[in-house]
Protein backbone atom coordinates (compact mmCIF):
# COMPACT_ATOMS: atom_id res chain seq x y z
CA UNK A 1 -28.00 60.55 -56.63
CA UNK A 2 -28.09 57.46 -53.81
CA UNK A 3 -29.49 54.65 -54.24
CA UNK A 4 -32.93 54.20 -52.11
CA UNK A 5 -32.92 51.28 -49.05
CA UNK A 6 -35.01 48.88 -49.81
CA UNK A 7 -36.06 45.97 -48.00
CA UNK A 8 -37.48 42.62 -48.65
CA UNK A 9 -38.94 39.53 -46.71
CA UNK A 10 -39.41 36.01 -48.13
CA UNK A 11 -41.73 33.84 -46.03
CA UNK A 12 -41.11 30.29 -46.45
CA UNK A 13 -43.35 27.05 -45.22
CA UNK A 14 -43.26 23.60 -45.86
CA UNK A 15 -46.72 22.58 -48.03
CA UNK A 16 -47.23 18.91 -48.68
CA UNK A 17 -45.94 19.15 -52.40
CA UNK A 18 -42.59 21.18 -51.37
CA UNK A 19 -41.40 24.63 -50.07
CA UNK A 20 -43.64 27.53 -50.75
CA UNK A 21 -42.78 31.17 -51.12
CA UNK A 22 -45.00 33.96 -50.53
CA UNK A 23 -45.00 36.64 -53.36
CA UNK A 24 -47.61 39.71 -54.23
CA UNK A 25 -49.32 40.88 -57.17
CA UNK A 26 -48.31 44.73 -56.80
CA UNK A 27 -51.48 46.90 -57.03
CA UNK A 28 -50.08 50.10 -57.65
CA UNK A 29 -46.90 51.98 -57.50
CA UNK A 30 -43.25 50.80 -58.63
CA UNK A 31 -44.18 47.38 -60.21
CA UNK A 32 -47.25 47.61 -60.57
CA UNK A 33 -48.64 44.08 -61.94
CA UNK A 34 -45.49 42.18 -61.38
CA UNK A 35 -45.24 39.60 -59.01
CA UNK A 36 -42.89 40.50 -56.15
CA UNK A 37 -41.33 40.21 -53.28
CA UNK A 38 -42.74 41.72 -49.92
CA UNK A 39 -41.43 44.45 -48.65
CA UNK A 40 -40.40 48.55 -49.08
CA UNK A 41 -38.44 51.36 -48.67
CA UNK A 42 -36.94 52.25 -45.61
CA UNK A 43 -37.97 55.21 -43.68
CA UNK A 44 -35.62 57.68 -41.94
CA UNK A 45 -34.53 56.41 -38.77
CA UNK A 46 -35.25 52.99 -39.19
CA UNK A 47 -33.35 49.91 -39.19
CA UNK A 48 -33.39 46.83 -42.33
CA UNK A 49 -34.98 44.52 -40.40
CA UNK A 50 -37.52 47.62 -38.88
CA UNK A 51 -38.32 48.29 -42.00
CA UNK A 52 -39.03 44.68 -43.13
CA UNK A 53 -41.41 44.64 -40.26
CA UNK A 54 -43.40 47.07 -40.77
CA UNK A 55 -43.76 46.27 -44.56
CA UNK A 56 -44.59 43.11 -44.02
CA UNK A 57 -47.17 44.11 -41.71
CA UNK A 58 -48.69 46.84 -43.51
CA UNK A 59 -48.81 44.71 -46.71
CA UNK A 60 -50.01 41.46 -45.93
CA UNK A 61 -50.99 41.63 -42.09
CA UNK A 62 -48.31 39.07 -40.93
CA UNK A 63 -46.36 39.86 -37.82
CA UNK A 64 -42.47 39.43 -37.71
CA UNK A 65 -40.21 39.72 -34.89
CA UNK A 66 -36.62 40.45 -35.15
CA UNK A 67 -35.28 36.79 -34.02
CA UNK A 68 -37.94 35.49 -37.08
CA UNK A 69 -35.96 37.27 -39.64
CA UNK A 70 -33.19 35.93 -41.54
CA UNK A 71 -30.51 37.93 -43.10
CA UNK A 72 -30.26 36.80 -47.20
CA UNK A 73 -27.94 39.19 -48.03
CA UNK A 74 -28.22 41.75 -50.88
CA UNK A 75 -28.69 42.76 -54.22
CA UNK A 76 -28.09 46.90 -55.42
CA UNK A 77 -30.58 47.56 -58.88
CA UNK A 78 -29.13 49.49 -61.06
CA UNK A 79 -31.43 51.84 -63.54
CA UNK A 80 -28.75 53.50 -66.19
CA UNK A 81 -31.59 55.17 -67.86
CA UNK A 82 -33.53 56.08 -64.51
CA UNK A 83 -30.87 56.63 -61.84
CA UNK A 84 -33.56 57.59 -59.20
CA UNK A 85 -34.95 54.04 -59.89
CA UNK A 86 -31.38 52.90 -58.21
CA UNK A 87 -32.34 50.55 -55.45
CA UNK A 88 -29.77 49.05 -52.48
CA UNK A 89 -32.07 45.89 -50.89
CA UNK A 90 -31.62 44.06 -48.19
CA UNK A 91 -32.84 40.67 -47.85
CA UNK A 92 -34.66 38.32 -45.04
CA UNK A 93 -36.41 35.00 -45.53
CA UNK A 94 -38.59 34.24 -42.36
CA UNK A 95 -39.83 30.62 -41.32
CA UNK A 96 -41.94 31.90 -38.17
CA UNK A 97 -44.22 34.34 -38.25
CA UNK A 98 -48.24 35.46 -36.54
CA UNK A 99 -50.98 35.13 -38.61
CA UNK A 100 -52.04 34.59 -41.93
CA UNK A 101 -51.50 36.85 -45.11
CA UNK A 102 -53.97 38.78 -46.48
CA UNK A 103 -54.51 41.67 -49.74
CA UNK A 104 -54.00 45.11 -48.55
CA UNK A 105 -54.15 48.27 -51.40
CA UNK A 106 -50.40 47.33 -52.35
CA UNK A 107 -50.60 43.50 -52.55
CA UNK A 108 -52.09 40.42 -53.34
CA UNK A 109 -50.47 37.61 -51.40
CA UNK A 110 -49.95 34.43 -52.57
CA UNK A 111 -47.79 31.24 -52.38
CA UNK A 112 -46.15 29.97 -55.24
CA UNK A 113 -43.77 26.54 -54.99
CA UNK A 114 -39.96 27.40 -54.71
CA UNK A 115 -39.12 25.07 -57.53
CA UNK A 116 -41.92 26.90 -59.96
CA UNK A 117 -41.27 30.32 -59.12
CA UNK A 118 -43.59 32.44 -61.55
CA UNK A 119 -40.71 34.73 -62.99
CA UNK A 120 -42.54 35.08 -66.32
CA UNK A 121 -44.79 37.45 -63.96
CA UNK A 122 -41.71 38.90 -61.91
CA UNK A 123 -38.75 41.91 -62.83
CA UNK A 124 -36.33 39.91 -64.93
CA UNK A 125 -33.68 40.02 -62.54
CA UNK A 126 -35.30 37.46 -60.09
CA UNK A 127 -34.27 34.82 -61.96
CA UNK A 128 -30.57 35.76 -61.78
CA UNK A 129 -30.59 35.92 -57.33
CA UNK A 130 -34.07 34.62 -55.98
CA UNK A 131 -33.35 30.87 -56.10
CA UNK A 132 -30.07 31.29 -54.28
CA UNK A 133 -32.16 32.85 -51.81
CA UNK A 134 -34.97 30.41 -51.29
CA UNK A 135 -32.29 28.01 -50.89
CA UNK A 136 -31.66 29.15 -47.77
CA UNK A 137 -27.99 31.15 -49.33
CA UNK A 138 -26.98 34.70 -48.86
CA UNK A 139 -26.43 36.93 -52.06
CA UNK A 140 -24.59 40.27 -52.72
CA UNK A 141 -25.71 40.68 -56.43
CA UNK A 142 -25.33 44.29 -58.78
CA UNK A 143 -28.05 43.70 -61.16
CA UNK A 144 -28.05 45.96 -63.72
CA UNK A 145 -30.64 46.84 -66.27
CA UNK A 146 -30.96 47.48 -70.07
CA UNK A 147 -32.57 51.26 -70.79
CA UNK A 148 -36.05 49.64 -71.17
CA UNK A 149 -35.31 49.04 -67.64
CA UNK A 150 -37.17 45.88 -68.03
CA UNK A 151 -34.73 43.53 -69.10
CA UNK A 152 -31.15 42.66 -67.32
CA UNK A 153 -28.29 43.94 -68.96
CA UNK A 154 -25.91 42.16 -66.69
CA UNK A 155 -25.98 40.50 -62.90
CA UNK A 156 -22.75 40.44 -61.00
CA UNK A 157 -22.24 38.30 -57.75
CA UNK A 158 -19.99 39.92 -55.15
CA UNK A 159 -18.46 37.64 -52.36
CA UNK A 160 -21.28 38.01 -49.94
């Protein structure tokens, strides 16, 4: 079984305490009630940064251009327990961007400061890549998981 493509966007902005990130409460589906990252699977025929697009539009109502998105490299999720769970994401942060987020059925938008990143609310694994990330870094990160497939059995940087 292959891994699903998967894409997500983080939108950065400068706030007058420090950097902010924009993260969702996930109303339904894969997730549901974590706090994530925005962003989807991608659909037949479309590229990374199509897909990251389109999610980003559908979810929140912000609109992206290709020249806003940055590439952030990588990280494959690895379910032993659930193998159609597998994952292969591609990451983008994006500075620039039209208009301003708003809930749709999937999410709940909201900015959270980079340095207090709410990953008591988030998949485990956040921790172990998203602050390289948000720091502007690329990543190419195998995270695997425990058979809860909750917890992180073990993270693995590749030279990105």
């Amino acid at each position: 079984m292959t891994a699903a493509a998967v894409t997500l966007c983080f939108l950065l902005r400068d706030a007058e305490d420090g950097a902010e990130v924009l993260l969702g409460l996930k109303q339904t589906g894969f997730g549901k009630g974590k706090i994530v990252g925005i962003g989807g699977h991608v659909e037949p025929g479309e590229t990374d940064a199509q897909a990251v697009i389109r999610e980003v539009l559908e979810e929140t109502g912000v609109v992206l251009r290709p020249e806003d998105l940055a590439d952030a490299g990588a990280v494959h999720f690895v379910f032993p327990a659930r193998p159609e769970w597998d994952m292969k994401t591609s990451l983008f942060t994006a500075r620039t961007w039209e208009g301003e987020p708003g809930p749709s059925d999937e999410i709940l938008p909201e900015w959270f400061r980079v340095d207090t990143l709410p990953v008591e609310r988030m998949w485990q694994d956040a921790d172990h890549w998203l602050p390289v990330v948000l720091e502007g870094r690329r990543v190419n990160v195998v995270v695997t998981m425990h058979t809860d497939n909750e917890t992180v059995a073990s993270s693995q940087s590749l030279l990105a």
